[in-house]
PDB file of N, CA and C in Angstrom:
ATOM      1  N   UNK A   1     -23.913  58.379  74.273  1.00  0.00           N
ATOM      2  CA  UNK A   1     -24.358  58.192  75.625  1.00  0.00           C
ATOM      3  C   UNK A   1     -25.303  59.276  76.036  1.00  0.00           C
ATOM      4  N   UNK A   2     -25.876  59.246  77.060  1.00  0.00           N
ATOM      5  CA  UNK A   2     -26.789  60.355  77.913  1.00  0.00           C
ATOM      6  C   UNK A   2     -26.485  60.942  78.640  1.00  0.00           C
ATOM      7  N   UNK A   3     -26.886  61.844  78.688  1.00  0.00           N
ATOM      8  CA  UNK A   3     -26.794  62.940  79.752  1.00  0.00           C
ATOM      9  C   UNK A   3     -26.990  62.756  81.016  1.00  0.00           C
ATOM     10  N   UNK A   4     -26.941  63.947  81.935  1.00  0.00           N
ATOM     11  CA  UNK A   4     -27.785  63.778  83.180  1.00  0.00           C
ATOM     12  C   UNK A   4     -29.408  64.227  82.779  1.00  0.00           C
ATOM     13  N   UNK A   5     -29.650  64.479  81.854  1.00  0.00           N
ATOM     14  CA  UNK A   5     -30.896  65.502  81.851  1.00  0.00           C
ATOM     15  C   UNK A   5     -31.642  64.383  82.115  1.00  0.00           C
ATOM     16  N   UNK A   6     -32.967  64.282  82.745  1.00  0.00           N
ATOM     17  CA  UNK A   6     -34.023  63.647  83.226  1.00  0.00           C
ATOM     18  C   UNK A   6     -35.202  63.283  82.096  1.00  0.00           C
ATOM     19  N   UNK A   7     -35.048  64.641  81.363  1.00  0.00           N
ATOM     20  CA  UNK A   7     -36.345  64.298  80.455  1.00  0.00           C
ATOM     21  C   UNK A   7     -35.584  63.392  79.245  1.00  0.00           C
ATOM     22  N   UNK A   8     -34.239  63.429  78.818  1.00  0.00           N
ATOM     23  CA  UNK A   8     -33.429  63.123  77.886  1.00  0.00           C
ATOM     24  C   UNK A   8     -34.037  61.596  78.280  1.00  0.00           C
ATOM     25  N   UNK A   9     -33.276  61.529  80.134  1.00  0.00           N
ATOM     26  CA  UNK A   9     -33.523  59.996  80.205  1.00  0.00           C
ATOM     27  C   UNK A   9     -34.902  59.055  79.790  1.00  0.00           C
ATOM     28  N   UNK A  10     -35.844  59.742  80.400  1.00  0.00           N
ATOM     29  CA  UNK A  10     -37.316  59.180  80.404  1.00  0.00           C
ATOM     30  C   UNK A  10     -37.532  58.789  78.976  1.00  0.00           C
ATOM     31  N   UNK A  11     -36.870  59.920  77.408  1.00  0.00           N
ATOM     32  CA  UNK A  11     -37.436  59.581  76.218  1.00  0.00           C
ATOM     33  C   UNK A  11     -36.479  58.347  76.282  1.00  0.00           C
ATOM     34  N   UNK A  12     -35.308  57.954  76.402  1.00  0.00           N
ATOM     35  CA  UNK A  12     -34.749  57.480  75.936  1.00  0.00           C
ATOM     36  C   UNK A  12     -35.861  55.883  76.366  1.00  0.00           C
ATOM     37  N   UNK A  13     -35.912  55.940  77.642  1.00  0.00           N
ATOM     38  CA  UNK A  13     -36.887  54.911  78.414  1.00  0.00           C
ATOM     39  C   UNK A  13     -38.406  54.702  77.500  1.00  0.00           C
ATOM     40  N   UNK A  14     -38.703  55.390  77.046  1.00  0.00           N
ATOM     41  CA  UNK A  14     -40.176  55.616  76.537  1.00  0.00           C
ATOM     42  C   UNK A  14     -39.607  55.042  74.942  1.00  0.00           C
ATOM     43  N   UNK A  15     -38.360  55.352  74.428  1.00  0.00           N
ATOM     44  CA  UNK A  15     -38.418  54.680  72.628  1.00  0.00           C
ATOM     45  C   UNK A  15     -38.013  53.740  73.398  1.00  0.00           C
ATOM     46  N   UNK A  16     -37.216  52.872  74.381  1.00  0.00           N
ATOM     47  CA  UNK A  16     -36.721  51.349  74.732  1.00  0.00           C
ATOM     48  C   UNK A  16     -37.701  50.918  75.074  1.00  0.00           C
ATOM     49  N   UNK A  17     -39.554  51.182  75.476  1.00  0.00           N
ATOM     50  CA  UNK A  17     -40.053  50.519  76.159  1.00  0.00           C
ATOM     51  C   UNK A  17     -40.920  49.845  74.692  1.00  0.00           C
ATOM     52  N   UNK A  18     -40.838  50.982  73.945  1.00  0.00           N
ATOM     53  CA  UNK A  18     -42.041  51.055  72.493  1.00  0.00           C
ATOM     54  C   UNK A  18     -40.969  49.384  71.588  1.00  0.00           C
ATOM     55  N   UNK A  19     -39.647  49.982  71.340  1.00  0.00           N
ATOM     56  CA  UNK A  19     -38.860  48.631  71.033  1.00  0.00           C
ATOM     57  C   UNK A  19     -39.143  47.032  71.587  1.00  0.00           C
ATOM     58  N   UNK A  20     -39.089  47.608  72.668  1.00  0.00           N
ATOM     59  CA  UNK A  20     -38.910  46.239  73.495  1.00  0.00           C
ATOM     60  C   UNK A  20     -40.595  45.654  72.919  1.00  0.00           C
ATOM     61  N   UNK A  21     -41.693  46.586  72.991  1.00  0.00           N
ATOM     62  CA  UNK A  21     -43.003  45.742  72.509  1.00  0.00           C
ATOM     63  C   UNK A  21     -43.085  45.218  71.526  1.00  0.00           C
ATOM     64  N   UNK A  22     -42.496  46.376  70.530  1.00  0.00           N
ATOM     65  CA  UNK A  22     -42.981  45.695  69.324  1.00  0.00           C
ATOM     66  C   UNK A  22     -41.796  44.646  69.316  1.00  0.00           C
ATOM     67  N   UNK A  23     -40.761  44.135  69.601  1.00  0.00           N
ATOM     68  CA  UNK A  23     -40.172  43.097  69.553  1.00  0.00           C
ATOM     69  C   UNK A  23     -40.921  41.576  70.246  1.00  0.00           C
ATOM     70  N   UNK A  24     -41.557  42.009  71.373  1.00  0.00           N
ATOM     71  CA  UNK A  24     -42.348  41.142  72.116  1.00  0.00           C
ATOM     72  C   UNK A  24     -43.539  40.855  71.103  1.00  0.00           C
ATOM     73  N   UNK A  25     -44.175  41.423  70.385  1.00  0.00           N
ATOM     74  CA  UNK A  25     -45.205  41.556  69.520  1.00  0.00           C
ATOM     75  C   UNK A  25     -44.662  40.727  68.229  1.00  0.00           C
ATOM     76  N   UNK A  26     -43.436  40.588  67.711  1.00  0.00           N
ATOM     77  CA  UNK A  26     -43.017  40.018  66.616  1.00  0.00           C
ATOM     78  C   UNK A  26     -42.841  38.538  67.249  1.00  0.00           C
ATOM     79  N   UNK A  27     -42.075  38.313  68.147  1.00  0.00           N
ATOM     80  CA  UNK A  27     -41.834  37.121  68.755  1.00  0.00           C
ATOM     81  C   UNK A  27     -43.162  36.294  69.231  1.00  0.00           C
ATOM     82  N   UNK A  28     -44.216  36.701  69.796  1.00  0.00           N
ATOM     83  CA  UNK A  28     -45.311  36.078  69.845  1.00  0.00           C
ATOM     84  C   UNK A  28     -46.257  35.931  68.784  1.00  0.00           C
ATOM     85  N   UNK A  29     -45.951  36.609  67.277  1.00  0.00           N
ATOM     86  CA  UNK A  29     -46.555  36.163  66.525  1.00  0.00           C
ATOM     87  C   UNK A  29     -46.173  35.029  65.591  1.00  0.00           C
ATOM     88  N   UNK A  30     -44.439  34.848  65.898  1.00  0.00           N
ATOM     89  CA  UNK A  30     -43.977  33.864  64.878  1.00  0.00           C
ATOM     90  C   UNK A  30     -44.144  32.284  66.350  1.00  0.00           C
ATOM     91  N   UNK A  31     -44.233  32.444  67.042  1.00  0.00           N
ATOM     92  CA  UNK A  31     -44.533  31.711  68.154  1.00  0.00           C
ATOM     93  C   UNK A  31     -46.050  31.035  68.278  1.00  0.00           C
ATOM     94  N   UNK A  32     -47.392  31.587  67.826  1.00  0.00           N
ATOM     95  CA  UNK A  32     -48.662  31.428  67.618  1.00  0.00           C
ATOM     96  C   UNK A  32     -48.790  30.755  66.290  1.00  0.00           C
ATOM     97  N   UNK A  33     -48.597  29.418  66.605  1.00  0.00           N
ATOM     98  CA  UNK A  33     -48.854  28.462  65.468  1.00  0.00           C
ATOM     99  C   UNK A  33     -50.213  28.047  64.582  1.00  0.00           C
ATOM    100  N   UNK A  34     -50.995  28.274  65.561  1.00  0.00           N
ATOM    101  CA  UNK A  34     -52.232  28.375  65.029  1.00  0.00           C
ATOM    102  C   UNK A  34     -53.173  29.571  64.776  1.00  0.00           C
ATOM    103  N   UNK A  35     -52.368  30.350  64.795  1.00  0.00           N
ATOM    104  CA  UNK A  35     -52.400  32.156  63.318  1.00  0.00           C
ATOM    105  C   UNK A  35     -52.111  31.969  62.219  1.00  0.00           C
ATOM    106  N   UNK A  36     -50.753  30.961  62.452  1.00  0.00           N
ATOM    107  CA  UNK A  36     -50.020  31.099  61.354  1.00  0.00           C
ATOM    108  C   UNK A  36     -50.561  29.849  60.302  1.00  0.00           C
ATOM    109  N   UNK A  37     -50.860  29.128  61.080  1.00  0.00           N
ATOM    110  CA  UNK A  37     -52.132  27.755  60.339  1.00  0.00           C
ATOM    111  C   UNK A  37     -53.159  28.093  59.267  1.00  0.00           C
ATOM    112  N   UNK A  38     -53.570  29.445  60.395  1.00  0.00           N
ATOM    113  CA  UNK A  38     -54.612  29.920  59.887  1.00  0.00           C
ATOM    114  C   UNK A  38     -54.874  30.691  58.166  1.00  0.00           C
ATOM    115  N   UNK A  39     -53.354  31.504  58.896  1.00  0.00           N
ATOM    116  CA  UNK A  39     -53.084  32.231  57.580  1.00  0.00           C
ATOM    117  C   UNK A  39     -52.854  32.000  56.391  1.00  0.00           C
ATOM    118  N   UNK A  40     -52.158  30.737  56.870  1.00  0.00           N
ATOM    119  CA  UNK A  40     -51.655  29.927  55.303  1.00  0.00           C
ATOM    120  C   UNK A  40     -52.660  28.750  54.828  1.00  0.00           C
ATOM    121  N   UNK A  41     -53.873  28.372  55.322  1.00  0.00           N
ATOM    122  CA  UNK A  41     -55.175  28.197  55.162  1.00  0.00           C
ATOM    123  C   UNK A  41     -55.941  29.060  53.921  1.00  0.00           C
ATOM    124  N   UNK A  42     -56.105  30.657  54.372  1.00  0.00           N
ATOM    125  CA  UNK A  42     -56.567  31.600  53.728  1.00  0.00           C
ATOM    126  C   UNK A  42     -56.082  31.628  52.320  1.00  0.00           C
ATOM    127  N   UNK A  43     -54.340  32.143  52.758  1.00  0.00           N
ATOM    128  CA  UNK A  43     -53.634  32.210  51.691  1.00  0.00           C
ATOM    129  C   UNK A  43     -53.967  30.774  50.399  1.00  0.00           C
ATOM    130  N   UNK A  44     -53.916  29.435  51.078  1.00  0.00           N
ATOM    131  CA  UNK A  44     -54.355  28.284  49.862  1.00  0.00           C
ATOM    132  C   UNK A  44     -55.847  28.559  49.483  1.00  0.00           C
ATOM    133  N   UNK A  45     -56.413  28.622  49.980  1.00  0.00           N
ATOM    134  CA  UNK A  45     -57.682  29.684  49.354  1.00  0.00           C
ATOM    135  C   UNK A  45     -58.189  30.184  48.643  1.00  0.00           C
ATOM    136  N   UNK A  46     -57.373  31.351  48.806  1.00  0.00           N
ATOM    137  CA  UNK A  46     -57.351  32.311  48.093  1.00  0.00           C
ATOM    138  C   UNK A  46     -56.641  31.746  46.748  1.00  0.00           C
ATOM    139  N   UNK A  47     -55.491  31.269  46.612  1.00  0.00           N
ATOM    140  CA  UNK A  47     -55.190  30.936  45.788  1.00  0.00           C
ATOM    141  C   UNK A  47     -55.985  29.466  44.337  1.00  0.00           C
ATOM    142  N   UNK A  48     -56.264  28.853  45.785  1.00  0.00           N
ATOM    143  CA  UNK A  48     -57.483  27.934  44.657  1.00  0.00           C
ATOM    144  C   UNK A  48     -58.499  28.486  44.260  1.00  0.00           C
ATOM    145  N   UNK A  49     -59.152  29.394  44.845  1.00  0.00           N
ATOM    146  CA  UNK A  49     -60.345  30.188  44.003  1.00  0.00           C
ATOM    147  C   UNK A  49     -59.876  30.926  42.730  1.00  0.00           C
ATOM    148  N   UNK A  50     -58.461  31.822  42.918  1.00  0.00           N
ATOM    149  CA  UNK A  50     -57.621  32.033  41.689  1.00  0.00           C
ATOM    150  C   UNK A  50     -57.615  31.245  40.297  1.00  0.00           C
ATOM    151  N   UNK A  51     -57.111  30.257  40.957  1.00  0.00           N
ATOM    152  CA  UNK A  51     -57.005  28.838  39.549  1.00  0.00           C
ATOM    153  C   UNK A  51     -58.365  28.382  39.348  1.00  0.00           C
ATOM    154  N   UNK A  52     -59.178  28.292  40.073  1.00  0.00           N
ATOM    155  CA  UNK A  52     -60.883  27.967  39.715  1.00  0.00           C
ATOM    156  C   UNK A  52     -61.134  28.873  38.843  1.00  0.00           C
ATOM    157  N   UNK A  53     -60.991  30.001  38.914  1.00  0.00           N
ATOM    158  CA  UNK A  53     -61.148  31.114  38.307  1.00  0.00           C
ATOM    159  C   UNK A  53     -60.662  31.373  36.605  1.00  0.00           C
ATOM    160  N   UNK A  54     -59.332  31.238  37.079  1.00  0.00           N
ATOM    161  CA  UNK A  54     -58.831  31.101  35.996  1.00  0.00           C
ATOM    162  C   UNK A  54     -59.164  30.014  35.054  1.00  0.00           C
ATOM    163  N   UNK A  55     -59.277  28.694  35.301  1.00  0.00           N
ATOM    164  CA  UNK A  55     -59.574  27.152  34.683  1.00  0.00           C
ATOM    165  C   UNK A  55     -61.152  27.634  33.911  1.00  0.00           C
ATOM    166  N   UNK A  56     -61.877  28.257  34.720  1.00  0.00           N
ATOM    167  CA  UNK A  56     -63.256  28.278  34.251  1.00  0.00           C
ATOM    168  C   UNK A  56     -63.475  29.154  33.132  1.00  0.00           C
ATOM    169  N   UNK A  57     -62.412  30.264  33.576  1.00  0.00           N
ATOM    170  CA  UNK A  57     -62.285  31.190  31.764  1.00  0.00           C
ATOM    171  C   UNK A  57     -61.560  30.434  30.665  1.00  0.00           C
ATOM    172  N   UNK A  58     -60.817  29.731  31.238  1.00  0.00           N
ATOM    173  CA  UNK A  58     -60.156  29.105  30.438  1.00  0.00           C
ATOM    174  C   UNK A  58     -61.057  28.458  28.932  1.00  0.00           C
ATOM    175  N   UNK A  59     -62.065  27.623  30.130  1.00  0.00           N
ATOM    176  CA  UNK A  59     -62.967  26.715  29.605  1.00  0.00           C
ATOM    177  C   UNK A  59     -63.953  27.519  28.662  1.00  0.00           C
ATOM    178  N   UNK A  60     -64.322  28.587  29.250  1.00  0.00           N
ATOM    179  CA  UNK A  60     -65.419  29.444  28.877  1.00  0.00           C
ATOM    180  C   UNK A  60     -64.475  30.420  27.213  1.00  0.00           C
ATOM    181  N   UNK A  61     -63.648  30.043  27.009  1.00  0.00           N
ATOM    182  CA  UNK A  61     -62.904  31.034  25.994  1.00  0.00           C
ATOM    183  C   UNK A  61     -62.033  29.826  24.575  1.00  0.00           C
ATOM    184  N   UNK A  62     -62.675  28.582  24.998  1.00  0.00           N
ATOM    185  CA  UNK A  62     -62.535  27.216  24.169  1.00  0.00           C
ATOM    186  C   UNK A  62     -63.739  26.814  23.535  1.00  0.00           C
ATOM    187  N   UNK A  63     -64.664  26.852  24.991  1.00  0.00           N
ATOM    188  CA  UNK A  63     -66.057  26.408  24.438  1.00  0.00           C
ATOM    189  C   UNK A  63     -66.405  27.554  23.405  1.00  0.00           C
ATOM    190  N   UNK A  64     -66.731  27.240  21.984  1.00  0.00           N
ATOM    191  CA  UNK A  64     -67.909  28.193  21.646  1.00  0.00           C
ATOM    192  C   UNK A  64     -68.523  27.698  21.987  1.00  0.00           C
ATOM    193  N   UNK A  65     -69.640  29.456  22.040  1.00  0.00           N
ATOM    194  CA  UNK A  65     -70.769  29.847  22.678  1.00  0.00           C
ATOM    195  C   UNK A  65     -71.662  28.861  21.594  1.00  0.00           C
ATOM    196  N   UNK A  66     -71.596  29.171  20.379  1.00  0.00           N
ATOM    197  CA  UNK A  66     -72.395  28.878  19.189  1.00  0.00           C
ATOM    198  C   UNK A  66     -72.500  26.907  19.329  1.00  0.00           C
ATOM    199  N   UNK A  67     -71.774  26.678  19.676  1.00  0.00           N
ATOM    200  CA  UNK A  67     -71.182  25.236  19.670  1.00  0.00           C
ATOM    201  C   UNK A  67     -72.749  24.559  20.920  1.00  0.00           C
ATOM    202  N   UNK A  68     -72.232  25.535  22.115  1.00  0.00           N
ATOM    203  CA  UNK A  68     -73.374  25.136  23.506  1.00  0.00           C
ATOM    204  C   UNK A  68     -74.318  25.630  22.800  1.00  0.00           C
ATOM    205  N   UNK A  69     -74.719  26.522  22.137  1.00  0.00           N
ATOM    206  CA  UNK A  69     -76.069  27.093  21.737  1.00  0.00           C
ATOM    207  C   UNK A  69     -76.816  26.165  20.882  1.00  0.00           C
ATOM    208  N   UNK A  70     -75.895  25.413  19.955  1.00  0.00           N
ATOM    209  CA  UNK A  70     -76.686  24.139  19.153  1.00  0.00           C
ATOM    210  C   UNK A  70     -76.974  23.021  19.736  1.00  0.00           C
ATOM    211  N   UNK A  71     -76.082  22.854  20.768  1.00  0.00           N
ATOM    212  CA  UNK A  71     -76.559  21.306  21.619  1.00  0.00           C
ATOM    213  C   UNK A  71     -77.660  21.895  22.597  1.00  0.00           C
ATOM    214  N   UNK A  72     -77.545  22.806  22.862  1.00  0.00           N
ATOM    215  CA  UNK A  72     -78.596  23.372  23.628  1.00  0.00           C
ATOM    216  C   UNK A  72     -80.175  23.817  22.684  1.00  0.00           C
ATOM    217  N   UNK A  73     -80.085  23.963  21.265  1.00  0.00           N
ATOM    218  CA  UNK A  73     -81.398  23.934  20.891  1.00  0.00           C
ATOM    219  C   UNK A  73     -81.680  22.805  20.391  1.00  0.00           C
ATOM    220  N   UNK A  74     -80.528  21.393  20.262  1.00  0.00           N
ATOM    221  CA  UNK A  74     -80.869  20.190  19.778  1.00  0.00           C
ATOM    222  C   UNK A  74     -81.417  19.584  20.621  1.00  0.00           C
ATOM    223  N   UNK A  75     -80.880  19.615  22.117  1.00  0.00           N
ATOM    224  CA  UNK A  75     -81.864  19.224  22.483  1.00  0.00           C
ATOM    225  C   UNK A  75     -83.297  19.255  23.136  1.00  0.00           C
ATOM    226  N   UNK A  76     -83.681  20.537  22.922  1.00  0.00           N
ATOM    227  CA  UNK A  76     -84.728  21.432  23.162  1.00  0.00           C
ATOM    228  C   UNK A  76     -85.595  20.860  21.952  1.00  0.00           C
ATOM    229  N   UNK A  77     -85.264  20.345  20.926  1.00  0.00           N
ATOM    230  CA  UNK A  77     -86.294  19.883  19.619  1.00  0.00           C
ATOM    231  C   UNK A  77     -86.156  18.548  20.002  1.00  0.00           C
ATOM    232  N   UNK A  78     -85.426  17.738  20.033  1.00  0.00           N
ATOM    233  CA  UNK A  78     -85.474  16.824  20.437  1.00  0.00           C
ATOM    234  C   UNK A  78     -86.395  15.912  21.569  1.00  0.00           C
ATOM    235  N   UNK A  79     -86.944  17.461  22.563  1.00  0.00           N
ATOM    236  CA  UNK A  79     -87.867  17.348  23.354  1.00  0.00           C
ATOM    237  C   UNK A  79     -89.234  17.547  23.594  1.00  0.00           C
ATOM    238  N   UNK A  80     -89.320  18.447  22.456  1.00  0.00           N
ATOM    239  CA  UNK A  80     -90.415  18.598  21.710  1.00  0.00           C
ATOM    240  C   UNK A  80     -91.097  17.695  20.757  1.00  0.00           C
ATOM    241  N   UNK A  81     -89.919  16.946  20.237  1.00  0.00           N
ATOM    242  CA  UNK A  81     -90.336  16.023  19.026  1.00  0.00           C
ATOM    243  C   UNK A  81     -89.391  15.253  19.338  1.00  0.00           C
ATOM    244  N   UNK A  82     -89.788  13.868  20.009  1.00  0.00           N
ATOM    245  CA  UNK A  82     -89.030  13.174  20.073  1.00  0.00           C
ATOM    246  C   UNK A  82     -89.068  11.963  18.849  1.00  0.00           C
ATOM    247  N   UNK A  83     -90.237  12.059  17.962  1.00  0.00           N
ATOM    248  CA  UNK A  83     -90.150  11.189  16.990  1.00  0.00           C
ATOM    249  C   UNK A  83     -89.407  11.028  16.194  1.00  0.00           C
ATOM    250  N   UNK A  84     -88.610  11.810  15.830  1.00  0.00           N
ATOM    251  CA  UNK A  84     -87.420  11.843  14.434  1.00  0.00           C
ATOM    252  C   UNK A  84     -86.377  11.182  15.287  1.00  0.00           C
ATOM    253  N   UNK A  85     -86.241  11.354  16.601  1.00  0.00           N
ATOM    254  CA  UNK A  85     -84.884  10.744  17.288  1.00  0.00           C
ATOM    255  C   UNK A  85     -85.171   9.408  17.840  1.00  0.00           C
ATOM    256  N   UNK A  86     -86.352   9.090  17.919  1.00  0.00           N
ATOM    257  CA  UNK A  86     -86.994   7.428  18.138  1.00  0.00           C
ATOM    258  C   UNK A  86     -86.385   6.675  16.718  1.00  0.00           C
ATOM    259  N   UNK A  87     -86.814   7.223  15.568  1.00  0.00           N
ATOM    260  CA  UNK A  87     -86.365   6.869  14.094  1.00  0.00           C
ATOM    261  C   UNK A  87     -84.943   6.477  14.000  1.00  0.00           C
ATOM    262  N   UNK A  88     -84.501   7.449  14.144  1.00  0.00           N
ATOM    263  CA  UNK A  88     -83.370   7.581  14.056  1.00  0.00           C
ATOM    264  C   UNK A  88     -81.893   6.314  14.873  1.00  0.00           C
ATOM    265  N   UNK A  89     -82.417   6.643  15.966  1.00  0.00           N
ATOM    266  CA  UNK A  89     -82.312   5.810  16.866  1.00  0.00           C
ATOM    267  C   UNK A  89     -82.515   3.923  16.266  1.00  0.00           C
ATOM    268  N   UNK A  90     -83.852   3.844  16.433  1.00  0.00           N
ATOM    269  CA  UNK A  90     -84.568   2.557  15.464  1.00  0.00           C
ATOM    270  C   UNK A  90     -83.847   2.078  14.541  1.00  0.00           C
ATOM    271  N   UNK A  91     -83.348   2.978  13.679  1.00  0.00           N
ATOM    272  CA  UNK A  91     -82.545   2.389  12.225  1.00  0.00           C
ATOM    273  C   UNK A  91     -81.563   2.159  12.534  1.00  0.00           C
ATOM    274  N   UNK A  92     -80.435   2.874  13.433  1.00  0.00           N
ATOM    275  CA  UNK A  92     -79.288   2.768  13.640  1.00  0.00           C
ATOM    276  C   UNK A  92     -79.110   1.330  14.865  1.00  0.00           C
ATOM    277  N   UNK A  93     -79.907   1.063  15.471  1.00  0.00           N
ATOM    278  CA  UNK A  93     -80.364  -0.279  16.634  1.00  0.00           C
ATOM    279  C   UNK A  93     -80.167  -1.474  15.125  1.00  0.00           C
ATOM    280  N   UNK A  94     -81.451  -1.409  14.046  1.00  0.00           N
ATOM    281  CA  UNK A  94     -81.522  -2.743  13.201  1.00  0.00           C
ATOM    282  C   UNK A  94     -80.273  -2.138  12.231  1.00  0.00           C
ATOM    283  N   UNK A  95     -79.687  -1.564  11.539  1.00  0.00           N
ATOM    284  CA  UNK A  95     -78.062  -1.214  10.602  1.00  0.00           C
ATOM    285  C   UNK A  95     -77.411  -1.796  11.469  1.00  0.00           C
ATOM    286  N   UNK A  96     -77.001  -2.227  13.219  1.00  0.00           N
ATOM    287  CA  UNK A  96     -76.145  -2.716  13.760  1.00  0.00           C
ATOM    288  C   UNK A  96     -76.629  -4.274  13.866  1.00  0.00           C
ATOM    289  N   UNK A  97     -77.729  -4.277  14.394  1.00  0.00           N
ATOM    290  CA  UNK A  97     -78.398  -5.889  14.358  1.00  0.00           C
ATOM    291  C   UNK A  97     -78.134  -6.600  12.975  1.00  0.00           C
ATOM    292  N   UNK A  98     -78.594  -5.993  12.028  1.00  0.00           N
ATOM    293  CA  UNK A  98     -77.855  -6.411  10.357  1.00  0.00           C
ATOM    294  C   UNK A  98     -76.688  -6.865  10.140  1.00  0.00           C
ATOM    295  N   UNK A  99     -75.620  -6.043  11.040  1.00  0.00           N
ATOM    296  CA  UNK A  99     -74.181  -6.489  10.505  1.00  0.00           C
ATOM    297  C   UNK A  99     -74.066  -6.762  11.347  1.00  0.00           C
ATOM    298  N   UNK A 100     -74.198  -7.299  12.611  1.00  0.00           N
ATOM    299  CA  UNK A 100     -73.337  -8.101  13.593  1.00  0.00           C
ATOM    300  C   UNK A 100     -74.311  -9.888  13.495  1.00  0.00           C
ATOM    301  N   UNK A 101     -75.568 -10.012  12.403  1.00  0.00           N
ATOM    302  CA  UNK A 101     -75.968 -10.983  12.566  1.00  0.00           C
ATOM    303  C   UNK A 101     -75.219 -11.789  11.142  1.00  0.00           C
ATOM    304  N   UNK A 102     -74.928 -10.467  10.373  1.00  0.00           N
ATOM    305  CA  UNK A 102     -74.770 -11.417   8.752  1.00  0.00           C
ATOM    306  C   UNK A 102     -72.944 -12.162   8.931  1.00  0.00           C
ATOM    307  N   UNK A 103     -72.541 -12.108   9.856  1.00  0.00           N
ATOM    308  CA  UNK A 103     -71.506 -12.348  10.275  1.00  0.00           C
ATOM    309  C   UNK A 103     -71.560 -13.718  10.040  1.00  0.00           C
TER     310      UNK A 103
END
C-alpha cells in the first residue's frame, strides 16, 4: 500500500496513467480491423515474393545454362540461315506425306 507521502502518490498516478495507455493502445490496435487487413496483406506478400523467389532459383539451378545457350545459338543460325531448316522441314512434311499416303 501507500503512504501519505504526496510525491509517492503522484508516481504511483504517473506509472497507472502510462499502464492504463499502453493498455488503451493494445486494445485499439487489436480492435482496428483494417491495420490488421492490412498487415496480413503485406505479410502474404512478402511471403509470395519469397516462393517466387525461391521457384525461380529453383528453375534457374535445373535449367543448364549450356542447355539455354544451345537453343539460344540454334536459333540465332537458324535465323541467319534459314535454308537448311526450310530443307529440313521439306523432307520431314513429304517422309510423312509418304507414309500416311502408302497406307
Amino acid at each position: 500500500m501507500t503512504s501519505g507521502n504526496p510525491a509517492e502518490i503522484k508516481q504511483e498516478i504517473e506509472e497507472t496513467r502510462e499502464e492504463l495507455g499502453e493498455t488503451v493502445e493494445a486494445l485499439a490496435a487489436k480492435t482496428d480491423v483494417a491495420a490488421q487487413a492490412k498487415r496480413k496483406l503485406e505479410e502474404t506478400r512478402s511471403q509470395v515474393s519469397e516462393k517466387t523467389d525461391e521457384v525461380i532459383g529453383k528453375v534457374k539451378e535445373v535449367t543448364p545454362e549450356s542447355a539455354a545457350a544451345a537453343a539460344g545459338q540454334a536459333t540465332q543460325r537458324a535465323r541467319e540461315n534459314p535454308v537448311p531448316l526450310v530443307l529440313v522441314g521439306a523432307f520431314a512434311a513429304g517422309f510423312l506425306a509418304g507414309r500416311l499416303t502408302s497406307r
